[in-house]
Protein backbone atom coordinates (compact mmCIF):
# COMPACT_ATOMS: atom_id res chain seq x y z
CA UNK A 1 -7.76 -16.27 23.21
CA UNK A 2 -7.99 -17.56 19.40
CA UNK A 3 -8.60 -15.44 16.51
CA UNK A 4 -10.94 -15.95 14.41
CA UNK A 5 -9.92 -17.55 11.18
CA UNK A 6 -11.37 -14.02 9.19
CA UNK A 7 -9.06 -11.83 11.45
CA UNK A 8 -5.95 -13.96 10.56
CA UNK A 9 -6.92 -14.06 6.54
CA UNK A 10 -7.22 -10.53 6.72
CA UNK A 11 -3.92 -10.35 9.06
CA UNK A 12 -2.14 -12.66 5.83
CA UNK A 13 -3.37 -10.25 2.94
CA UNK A 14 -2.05 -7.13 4.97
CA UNK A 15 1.39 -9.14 5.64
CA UNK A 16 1.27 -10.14 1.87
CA UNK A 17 0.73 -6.71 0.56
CA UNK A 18 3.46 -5.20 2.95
CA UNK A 19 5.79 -7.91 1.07
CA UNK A 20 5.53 -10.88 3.48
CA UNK A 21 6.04 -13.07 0.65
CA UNK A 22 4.15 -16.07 -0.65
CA UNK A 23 4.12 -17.94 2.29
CA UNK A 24 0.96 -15.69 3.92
CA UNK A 25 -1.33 -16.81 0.43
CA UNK A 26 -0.26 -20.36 0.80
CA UNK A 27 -1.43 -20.12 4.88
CA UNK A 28 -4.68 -18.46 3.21
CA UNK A 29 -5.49 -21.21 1.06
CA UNK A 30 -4.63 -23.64 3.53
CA UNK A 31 -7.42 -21.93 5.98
CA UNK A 32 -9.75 -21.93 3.74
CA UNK A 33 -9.36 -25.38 2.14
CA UNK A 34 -9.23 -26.72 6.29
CA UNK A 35 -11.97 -25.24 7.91
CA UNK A 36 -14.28 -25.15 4.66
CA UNK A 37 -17.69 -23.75 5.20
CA UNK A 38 -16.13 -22.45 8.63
CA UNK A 39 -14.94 -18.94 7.02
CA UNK A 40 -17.51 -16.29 6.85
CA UNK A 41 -15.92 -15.12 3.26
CA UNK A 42 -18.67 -12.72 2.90
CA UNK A 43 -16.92 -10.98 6.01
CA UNK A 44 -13.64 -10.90 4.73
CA UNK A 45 -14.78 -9.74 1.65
CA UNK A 46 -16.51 -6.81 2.75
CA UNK A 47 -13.43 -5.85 5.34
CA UNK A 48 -11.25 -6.54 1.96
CA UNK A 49 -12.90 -4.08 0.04
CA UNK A 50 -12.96 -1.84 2.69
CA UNK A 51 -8.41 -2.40 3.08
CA UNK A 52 -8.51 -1.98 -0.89
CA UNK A 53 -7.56 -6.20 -0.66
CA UNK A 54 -10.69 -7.19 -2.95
CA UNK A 55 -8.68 -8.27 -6.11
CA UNK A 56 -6.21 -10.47 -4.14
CA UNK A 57 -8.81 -11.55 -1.65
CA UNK A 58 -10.75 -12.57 -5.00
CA UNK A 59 -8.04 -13.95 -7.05
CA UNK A 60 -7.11 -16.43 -4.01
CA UNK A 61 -10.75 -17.54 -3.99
CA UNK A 62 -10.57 -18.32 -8.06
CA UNK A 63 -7.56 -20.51 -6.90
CA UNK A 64 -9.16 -22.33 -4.13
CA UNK A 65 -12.59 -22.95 -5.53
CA UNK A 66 -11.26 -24.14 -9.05
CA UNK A 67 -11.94 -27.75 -9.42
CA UNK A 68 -8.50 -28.88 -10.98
CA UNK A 69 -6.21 -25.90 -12.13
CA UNK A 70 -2.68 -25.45 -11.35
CA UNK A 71 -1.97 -23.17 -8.94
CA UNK A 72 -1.15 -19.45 -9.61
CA UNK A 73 2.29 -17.84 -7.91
CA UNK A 74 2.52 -18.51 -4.36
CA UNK A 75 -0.86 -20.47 -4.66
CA UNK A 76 -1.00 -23.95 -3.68
């Protein structure tokens, strides 16, 4: 059985939050930036909300989806 690539983003941000380190938002990016189109972000957004992850769920995005800026702290 394979997880869906929502379930393990949302798997990362709990990780992160209970001080995983920067190694579960570098995975995140990585997803995201892999499988493109392929994560239903709407879905993790409204499950991040819901866990209270919105602003880091958000603030990953901003990192991603910007064209050319340096990454943020533990951002590729």
């Amino acid at each position: 059985m394979t997880a869906a690539p929502e379930d393990v983003i949302l798997g990362k941000l709990w990780y992160y939050t209970e001080g995983g380190g920067d190694r579960h938002l570098r995975d995140i990016a990585g997803i995201l930036r892999v499988t493109g189109d392929g994560v239903d972000r709407t879905e993790v957004a409204r499950w991040a909300v819901q866990l209270g992850y919105i602003d880091l769920w958000e603030q990953i995005l901003s990192k991603v989806d910007a064209p050319a800026s340096p990454p943020g702290p533990g951002i590729p």
